[in-house]
N, C-alpha and C. Protein backbone atom coordinates (compact mmCIF):
# COMPACT_ATOMS: atom_id res chain seq x y z
N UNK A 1 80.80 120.38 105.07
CA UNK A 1 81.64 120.08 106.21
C UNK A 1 82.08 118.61 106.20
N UNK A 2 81.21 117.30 105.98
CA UNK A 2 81.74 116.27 105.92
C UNK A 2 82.71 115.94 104.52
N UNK A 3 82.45 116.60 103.79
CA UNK A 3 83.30 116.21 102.80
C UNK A 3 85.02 116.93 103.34
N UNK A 4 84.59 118.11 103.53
CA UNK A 4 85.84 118.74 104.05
C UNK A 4 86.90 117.90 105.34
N UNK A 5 85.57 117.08 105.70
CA UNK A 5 86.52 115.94 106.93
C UNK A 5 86.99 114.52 106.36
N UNK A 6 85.99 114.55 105.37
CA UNK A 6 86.78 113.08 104.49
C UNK A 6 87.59 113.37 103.75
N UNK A 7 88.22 114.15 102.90
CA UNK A 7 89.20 114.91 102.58
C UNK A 7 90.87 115.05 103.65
N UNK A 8 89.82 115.83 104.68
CA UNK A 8 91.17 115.74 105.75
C UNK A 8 91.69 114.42 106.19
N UNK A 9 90.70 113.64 106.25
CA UNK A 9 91.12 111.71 106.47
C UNK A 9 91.72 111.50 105.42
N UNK A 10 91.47 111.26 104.49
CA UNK A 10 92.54 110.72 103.35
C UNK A 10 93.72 111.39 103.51
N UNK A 11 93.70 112.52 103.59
CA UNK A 11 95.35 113.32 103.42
C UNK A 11 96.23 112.68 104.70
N UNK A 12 95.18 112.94 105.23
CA UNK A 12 96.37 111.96 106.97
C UNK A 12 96.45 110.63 106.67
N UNK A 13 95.54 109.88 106.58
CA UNK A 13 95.90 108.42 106.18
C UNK A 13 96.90 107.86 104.89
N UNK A 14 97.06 109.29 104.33
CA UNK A 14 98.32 108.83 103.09
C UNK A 14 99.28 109.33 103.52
N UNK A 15 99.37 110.14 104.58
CA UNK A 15 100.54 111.02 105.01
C UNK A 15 101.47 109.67 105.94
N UNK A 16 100.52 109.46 106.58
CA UNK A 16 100.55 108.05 108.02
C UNK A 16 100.94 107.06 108.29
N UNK A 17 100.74 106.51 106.43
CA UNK A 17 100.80 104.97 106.13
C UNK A 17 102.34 104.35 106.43
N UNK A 18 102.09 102.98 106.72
CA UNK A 18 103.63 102.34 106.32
C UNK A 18 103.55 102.26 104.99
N UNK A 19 104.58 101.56 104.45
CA UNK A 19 104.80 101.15 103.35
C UNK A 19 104.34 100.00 102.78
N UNK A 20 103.11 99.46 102.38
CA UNK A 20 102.49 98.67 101.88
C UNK A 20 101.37 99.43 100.85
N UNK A 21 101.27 98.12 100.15
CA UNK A 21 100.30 98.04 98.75
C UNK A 21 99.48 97.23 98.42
N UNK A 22 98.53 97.58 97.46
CA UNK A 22 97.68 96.59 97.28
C UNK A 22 96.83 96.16 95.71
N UNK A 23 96.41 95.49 95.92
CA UNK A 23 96.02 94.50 94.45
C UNK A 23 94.20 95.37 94.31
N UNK A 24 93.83 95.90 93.82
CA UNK A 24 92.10 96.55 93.59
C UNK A 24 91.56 95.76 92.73
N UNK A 25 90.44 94.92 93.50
CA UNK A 25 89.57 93.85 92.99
C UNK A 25 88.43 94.85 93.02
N UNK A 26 88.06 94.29 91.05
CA UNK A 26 86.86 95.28 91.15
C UNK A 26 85.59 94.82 90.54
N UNK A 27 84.84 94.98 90.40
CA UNK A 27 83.74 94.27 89.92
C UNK A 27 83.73 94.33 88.09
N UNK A 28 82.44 93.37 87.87
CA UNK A 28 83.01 93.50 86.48
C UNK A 28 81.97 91.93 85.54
N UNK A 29 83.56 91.38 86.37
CA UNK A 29 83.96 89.65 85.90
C UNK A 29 85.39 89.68 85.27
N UNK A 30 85.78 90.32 85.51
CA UNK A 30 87.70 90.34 84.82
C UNK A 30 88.62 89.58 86.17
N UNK A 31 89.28 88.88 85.64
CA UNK A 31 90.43 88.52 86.57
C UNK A 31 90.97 88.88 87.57
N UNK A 32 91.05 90.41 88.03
CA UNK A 32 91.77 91.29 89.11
C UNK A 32 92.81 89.71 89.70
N UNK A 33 92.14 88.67 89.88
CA UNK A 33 93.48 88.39 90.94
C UNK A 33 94.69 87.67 89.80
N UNK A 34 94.53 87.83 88.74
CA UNK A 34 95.21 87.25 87.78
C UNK A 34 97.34 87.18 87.86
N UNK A 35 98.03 87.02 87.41
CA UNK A 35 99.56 87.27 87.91
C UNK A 35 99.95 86.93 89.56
N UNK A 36 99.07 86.07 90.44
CA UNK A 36 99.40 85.73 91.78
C UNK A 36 100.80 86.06 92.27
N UNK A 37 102.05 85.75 91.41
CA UNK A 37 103.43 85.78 91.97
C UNK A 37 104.00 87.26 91.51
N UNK A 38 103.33 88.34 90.79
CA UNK A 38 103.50 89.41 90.04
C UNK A 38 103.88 90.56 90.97
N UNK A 39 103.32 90.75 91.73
CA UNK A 39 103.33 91.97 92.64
C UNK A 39 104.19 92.03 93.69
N UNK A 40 104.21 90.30 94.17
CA UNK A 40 105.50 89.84 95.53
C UNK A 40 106.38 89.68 95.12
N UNK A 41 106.78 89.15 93.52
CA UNK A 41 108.10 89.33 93.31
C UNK A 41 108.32 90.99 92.90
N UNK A 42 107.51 91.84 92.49
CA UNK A 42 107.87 93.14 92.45
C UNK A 42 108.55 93.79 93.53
N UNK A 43 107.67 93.48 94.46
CA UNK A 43 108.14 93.87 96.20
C UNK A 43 109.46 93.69 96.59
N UNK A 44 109.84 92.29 96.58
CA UNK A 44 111.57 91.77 96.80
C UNK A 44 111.95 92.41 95.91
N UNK A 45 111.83 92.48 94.48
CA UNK A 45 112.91 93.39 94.04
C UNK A 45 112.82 94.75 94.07
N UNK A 46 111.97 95.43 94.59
CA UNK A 46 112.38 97.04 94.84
C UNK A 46 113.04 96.87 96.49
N UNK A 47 112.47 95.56 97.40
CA UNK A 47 113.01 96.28 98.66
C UNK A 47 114.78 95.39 98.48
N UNK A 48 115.23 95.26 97.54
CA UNK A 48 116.38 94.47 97.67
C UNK A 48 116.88 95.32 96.47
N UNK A 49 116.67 96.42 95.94
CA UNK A 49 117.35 96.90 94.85
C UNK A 49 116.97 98.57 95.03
N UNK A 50 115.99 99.20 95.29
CA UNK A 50 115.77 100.64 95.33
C UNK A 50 115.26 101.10 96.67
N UNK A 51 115.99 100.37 98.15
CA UNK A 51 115.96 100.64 99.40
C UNK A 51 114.55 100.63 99.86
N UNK A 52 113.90 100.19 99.16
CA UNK A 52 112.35 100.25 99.89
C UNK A 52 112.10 99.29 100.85
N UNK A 53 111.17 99.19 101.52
CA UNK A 53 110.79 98.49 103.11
C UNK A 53 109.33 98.17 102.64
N UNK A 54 108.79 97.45 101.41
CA UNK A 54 107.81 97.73 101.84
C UNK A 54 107.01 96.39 102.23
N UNK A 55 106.18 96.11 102.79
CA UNK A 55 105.69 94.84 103.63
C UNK A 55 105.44 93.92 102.15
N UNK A 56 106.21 92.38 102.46
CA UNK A 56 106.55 91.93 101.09
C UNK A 56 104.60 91.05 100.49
N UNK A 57 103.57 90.94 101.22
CA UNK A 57 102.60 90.55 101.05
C UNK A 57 101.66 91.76 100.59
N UNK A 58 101.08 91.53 99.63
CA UNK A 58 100.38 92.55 98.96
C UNK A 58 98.77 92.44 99.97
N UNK A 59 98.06 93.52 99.93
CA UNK A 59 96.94 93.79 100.24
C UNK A 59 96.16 93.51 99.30
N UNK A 60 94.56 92.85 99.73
CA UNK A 60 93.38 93.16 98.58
C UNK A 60 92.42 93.90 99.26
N UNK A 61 92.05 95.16 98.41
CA UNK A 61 91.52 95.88 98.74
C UNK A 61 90.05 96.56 97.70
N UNK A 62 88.78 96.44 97.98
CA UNK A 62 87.74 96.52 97.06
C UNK A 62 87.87 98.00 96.39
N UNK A 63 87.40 98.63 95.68
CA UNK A 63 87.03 99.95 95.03
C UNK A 63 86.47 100.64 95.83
N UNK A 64 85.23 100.48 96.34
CA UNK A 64 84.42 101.37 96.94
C UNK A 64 84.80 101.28 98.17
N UNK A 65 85.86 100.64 98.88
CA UNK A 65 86.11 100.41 100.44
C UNK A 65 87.12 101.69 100.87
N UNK A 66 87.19 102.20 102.24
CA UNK A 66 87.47 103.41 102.90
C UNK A 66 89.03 102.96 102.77
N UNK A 67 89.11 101.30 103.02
CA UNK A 67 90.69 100.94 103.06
C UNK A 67 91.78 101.10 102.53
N UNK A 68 91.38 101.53 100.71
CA UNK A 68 91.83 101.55 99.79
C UNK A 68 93.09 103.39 100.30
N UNK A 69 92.46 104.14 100.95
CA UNK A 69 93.59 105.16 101.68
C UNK A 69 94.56 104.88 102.28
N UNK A 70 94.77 103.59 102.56
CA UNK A 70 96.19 102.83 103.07
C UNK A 70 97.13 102.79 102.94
N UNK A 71 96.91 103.05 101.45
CA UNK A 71 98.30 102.41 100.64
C UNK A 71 98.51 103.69 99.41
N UNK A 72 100.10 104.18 99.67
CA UNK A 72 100.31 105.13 98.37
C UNK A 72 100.12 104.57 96.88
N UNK A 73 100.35 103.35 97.02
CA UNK A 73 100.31 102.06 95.66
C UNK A 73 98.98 101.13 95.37
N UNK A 74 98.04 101.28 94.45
CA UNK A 74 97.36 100.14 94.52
C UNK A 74 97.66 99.58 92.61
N UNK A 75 97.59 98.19 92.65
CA UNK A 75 98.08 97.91 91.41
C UNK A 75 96.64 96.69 90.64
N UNK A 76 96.44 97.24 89.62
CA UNK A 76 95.42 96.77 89.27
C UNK A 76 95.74 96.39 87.72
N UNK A 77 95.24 94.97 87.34
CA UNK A 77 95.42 94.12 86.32
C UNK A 77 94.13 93.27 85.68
N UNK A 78 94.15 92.57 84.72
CA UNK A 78 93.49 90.96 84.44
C UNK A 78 93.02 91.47 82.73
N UNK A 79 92.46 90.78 82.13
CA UNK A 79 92.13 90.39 81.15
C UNK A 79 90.67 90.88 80.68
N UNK A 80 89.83 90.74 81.15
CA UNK A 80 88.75 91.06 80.97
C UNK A 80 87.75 92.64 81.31
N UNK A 81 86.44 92.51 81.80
CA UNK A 81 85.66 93.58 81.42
C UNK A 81 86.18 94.02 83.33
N UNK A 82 85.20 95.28 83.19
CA UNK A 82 86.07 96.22 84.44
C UNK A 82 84.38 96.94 84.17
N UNK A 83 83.80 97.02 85.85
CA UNK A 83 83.11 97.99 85.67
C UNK A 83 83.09 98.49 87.19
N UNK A 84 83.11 100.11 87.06
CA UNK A 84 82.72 100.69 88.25
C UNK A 84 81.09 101.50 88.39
N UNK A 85 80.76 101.09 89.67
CA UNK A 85 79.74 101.90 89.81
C UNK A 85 79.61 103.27 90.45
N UNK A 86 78.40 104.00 90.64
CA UNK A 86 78.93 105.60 91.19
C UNK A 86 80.14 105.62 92.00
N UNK A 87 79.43 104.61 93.26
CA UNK A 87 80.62 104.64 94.11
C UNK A 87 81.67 104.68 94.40
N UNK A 88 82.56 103.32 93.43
CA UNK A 88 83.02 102.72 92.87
C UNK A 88 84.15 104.03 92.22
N UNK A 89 83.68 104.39 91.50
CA UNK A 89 84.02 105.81 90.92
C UNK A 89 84.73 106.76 91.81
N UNK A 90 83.48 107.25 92.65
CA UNK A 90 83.76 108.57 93.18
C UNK A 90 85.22 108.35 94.21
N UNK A 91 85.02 106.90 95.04
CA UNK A 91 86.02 106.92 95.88
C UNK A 91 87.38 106.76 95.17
N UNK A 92 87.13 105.89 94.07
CA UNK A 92 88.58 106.11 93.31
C UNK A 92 89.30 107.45 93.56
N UNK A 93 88.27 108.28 92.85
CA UNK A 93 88.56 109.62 92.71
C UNK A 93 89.46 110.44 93.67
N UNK A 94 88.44 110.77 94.69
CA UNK A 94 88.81 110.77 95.77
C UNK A 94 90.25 110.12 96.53
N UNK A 95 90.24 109.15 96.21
CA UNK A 95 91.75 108.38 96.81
C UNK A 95 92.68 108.93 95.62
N UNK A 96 92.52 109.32 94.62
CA UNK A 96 93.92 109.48 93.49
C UNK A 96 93.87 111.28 94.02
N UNK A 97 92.86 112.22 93.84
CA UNK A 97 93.27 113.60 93.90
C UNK A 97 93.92 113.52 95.37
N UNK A 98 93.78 112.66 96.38
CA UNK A 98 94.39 113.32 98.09
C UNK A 98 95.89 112.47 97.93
N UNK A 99 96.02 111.89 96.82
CA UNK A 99 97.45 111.63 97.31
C UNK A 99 98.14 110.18 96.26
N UNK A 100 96.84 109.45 96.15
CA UNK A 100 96.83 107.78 95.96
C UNK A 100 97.48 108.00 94.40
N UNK A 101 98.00 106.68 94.47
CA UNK A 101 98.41 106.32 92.62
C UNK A 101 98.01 104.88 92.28
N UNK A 102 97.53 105.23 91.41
CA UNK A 102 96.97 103.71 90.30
C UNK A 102 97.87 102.89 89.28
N UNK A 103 98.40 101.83 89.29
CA UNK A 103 98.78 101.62 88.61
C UNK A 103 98.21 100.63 87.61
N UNK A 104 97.45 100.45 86.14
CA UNK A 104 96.37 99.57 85.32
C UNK A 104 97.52 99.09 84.61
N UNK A 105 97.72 97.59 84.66
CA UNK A 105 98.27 96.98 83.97
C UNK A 105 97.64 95.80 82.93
N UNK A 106 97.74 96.43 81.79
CA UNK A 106 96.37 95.36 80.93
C UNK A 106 97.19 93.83 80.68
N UNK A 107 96.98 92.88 80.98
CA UNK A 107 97.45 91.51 81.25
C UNK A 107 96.71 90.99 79.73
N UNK A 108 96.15 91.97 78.61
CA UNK A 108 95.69 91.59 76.96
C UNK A 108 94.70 90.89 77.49
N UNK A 109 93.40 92.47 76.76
CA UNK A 109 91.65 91.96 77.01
C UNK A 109 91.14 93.00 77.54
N UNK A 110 91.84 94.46 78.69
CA UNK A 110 91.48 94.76 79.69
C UNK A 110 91.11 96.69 78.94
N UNK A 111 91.78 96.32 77.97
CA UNK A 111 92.09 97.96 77.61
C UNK A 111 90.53 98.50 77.02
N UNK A 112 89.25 98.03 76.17
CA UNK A 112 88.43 98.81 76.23
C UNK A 112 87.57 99.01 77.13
N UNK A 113 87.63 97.84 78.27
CA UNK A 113 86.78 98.25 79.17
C UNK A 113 87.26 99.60 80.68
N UNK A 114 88.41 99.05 80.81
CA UNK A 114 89.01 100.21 81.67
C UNK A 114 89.22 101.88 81.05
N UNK A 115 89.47 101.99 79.90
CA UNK A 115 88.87 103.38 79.05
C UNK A 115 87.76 103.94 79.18
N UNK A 116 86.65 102.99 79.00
CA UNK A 116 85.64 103.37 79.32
C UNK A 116 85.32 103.77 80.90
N UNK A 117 85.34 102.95 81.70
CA UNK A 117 85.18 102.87 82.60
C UNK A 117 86.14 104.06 83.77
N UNK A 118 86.95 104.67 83.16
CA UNK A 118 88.08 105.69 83.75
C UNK A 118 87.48 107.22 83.43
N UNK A 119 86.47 107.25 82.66
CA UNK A 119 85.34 108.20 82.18
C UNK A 119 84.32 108.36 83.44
N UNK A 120 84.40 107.57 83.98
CA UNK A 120 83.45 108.05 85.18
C UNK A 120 84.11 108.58 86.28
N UNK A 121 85.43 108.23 86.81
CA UNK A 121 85.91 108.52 87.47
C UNK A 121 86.57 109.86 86.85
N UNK A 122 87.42 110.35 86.18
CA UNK A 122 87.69 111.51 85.39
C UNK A 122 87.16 111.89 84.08
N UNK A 123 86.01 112.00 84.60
CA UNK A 123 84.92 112.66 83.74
C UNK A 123 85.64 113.62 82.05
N UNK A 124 86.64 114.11 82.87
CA UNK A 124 87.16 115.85 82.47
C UNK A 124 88.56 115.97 81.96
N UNK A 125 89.32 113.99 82.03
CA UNK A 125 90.41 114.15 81.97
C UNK A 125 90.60 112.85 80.89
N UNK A 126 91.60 113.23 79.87
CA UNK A 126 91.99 112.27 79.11
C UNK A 126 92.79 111.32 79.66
N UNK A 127 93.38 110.24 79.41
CA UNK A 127 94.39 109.17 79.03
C UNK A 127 95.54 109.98 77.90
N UNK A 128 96.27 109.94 78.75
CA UNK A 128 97.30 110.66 77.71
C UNK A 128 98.57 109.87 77.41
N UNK A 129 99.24 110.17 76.21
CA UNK A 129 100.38 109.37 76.53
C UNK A 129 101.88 110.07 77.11
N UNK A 130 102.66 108.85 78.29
CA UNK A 130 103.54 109.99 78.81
C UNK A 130 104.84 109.98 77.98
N UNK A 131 105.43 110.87 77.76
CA UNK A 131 106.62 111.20 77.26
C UNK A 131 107.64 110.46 77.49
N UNK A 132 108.89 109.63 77.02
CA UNK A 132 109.95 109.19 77.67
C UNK A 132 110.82 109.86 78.34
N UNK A 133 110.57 111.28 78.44
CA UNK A 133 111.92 111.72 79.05
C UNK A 133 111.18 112.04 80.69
N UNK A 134 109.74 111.28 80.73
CA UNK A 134 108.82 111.99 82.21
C UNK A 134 109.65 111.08 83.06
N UNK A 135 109.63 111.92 84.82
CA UNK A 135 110.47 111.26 85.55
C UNK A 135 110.37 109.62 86.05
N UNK A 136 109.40 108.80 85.42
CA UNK A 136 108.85 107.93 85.98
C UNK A 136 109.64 106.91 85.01
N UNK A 137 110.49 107.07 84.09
CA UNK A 137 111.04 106.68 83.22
C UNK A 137 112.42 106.37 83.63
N UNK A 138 113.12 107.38 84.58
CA UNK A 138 114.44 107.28 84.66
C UNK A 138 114.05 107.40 86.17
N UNK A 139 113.47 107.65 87.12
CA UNK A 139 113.99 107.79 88.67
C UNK A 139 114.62 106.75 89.61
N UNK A 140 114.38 105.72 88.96
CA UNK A 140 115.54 104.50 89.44
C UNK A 140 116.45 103.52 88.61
N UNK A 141 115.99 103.90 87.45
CA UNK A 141 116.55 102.92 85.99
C UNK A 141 116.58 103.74 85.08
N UNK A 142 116.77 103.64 84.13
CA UNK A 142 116.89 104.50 82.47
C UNK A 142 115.98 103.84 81.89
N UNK A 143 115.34 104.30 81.04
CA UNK A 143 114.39 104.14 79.93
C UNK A 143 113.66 104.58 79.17
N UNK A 144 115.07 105.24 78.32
CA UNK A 144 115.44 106.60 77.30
C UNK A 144 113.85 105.88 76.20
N UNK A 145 113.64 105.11 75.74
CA UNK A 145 112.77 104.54 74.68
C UNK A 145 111.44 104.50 75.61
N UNK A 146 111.43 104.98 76.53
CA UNK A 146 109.89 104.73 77.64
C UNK A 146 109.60 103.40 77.74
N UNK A 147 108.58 103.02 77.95
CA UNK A 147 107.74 101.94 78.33
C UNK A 147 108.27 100.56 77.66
N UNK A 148 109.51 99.87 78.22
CA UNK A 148 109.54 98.41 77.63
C UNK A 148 108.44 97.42 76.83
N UNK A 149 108.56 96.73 75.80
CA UNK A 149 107.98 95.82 75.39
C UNK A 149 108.21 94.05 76.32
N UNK A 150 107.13 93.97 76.92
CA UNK A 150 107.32 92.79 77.37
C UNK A 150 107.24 91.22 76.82
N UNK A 151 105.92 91.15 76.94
CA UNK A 151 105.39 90.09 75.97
C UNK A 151 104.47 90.48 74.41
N UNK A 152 104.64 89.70 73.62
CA UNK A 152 104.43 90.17 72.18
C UNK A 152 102.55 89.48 72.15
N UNK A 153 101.37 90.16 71.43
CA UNK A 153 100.28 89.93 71.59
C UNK A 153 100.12 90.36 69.96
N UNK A 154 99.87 91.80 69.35
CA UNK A 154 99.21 91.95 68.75
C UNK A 154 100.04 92.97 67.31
N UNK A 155 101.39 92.75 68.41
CA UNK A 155 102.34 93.45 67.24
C UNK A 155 102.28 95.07 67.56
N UNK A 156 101.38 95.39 68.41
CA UNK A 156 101.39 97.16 68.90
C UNK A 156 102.81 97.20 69.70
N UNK A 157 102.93 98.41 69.26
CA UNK A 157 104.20 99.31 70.36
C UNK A 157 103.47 99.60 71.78
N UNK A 158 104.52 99.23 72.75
CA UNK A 158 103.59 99.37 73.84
C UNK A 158 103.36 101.43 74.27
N UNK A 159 102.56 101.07 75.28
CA UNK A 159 102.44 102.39 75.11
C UNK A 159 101.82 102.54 77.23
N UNK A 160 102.95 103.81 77.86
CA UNK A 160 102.36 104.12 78.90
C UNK A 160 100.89 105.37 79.04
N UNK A 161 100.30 105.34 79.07
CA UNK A 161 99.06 106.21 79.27
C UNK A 161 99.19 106.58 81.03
N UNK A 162 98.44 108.00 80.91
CA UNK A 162 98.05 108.08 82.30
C UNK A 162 97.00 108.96 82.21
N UNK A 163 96.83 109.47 83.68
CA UNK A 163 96.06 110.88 84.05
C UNK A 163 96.98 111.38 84.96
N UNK A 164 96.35 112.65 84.70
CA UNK A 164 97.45 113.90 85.61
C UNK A 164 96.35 114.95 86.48
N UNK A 165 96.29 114.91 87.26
CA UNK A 165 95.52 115.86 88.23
C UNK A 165 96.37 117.08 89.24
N UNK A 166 96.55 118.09 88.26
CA UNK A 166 96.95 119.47 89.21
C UNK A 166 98.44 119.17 88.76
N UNK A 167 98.73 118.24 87.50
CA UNK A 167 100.22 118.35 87.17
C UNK A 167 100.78 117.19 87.83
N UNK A 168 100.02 116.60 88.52
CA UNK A 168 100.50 115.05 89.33
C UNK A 168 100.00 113.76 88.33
N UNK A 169 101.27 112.93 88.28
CA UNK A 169 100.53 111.74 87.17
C UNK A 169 99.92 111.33 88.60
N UNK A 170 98.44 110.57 88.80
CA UNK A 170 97.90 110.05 89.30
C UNK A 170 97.60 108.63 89.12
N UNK A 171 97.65 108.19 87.91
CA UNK A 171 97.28 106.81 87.33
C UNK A 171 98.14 106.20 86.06
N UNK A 172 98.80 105.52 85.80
CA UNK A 172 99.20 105.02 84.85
C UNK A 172 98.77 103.85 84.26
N UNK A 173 98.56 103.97 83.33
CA UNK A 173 97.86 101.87 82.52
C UNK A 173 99.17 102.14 81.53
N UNK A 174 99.64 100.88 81.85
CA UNK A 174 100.23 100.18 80.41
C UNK A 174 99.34 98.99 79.74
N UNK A 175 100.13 99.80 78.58
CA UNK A 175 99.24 98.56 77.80
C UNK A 175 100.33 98.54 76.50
N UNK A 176 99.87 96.96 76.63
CA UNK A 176 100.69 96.22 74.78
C UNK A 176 101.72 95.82 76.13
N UNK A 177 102.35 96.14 76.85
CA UNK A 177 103.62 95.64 77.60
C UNK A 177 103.77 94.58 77.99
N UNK A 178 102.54 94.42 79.25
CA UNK A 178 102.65 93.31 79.91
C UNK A 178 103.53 92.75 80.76
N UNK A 179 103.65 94.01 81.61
CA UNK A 179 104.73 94.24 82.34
C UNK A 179 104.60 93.11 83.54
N UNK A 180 103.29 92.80 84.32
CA UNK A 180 103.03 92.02 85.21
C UNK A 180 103.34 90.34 85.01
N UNK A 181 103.41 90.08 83.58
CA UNK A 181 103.90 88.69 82.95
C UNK A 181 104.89 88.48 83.26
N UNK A 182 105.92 89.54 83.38
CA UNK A 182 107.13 89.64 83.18
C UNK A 182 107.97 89.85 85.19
N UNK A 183 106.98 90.23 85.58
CA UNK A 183 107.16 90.25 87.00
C UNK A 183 107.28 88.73 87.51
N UNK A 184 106.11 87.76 87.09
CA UNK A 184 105.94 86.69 87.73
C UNK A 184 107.04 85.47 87.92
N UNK A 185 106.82 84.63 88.56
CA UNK A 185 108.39 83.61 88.68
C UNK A 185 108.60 83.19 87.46
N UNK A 186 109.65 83.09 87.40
CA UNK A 186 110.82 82.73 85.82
C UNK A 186 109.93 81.22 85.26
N UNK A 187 109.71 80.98 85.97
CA UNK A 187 109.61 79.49 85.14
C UNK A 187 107.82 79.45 84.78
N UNK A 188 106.69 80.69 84.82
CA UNK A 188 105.61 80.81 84.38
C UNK A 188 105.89 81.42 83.10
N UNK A 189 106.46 81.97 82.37
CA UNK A 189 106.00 82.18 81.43
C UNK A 189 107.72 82.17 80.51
N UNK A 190 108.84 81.74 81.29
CA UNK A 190 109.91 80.96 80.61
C UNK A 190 110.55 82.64 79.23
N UNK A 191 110.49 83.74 80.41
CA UNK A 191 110.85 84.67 79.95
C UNK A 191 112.35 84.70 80.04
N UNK A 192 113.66 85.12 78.89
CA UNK A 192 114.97 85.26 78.96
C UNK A 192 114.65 86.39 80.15
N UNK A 193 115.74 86.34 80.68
CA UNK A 193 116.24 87.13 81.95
C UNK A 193 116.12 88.61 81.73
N UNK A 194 116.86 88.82 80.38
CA UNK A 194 117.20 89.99 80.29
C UNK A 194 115.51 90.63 80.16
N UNK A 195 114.53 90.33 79.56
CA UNK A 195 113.19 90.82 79.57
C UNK A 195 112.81 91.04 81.11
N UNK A 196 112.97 89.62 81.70
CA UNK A 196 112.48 89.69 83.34
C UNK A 196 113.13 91.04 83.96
N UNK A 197 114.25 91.03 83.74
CA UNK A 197 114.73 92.21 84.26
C UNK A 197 114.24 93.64 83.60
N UNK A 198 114.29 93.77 82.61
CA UNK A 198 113.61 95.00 82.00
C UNK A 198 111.97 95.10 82.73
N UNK A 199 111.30 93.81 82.73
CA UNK A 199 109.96 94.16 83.33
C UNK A 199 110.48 94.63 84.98
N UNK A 200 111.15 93.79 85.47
CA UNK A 200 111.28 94.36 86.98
C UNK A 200 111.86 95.67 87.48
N UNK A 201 112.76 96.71 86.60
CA UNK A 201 113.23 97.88 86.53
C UNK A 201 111.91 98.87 86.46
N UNK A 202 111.42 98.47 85.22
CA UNK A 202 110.35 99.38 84.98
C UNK A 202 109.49 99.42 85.89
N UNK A 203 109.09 98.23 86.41
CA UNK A 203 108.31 97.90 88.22
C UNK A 203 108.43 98.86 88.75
N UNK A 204 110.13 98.73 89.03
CA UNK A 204 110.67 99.62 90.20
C UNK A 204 110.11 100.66 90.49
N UNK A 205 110.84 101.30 89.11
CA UNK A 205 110.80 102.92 88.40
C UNK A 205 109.05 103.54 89.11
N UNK A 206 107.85 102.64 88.52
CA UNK A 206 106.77 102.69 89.33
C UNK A 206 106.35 103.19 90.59
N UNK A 207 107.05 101.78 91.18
CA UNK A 207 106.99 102.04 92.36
C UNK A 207 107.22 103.16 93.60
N UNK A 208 108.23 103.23 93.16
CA UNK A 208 109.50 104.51 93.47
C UNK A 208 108.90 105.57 93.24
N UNK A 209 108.12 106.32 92.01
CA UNK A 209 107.42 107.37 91.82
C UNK A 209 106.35 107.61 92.35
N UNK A 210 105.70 106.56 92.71
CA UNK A 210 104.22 106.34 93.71
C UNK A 210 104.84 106.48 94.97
N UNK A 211 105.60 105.95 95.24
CA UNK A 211 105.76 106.34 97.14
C UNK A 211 106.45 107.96 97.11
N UNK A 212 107.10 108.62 95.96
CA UNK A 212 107.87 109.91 96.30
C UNK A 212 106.99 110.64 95.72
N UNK A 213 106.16 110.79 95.16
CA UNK A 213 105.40 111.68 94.48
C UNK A 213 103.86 111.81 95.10
């Protein structure tokens, strides 16, 4: 019975929400708050380019906290190790099957520990890679070749991964991209425009699929 009522809370609290998002600081020792200007300039440009409203200050919100049902969007990044505990886990869980979407953006450093660590939470479910023609590719921009290359690290093709629960992408990590570099103000990392803009489309595209889906 209580699970059946925490269940019914999440579904209303994602049904409910305004339009805000948030940054998932998680334990570890990895960066989570890493890209500071990454997420608010994401914000202005979806609510000034793909009609969104959504409150332009990002939320921080822990793993294991009830709060984390707030928000259709939580966006998670940094460099380093990533660990969840049961808890940690289960509520993830829980927040992605009632509705929630993840977005793991590896900022180069982040990718074997969040693999691992995505094993506890979907025990049962791979990391897959998504297709370019999936709708998350084109629903506000084109991006016939999938997942932009942002910043150059290791010479890999970048690559979008996710999980899918009941046919719903639930979580996406990019990785090799470095899409959040590419978000941040122009003059941190002295990116040509035309990249900034390719990272901020693909943002969008994100975004846009997490609040309609």
């Amino acid at each position: 019975m209580k699970l059946l009522l925490f269940i019914a809370f999440c579904l209303f609290s994602l049904v409910s929400i305004s339009q805000e998002v948030a940054i998932l600081k998680y334990r570890g020792g990895g960066d989570w708050y890493s890209n500071p200007t990454a997420l608010p300039n994401l914000i202005e440009y979806c609510n000034e380019n793909i009609n969104t409203k959504i409150k332009p200050k990002p939320q921080t919100v822990e793993v294991n906290s009830v709060d984390i049902f707030q928000f259709p969007f939580i966006h998670m990044t940094g460099h380093g190790n990533v660990f969840f505990n049961d808890d940690d886990a289960r509520n993830l869980r829980n927040y992605l099957i009632s509705g929630g979407f993840l977005h793991i953006d590896d900022n180069y450093g982040m990718q074997p520990y969040i693999v691992k660590e995505l094993k506890k939470v979907f025990p049962n479910n791979e990391l897959v890679e998504i297709p370019a023609n999936h709708d998350i590719f084109n629903i506000a921009f084109a991006f016939p070749k999938g997942l932009p290359k942002i910043h150059e690290h290791d010479g890999k093709r970048p690559q979008a991964l996710g999980i899918f629960y009941e046919s719903r992408l639930v979580l996406l990590f990019t990785y090799e991209s470095d899409l959040g570099d590419g978000w941040e103000d122009p003059e941190i990392h002295n990116d040509p425009e035309d990249v900034r803009e390719k990272a901020l489309k693909m943002g969008a595209n994100i975004m846009k699929y997490a609040f309609e889906n």
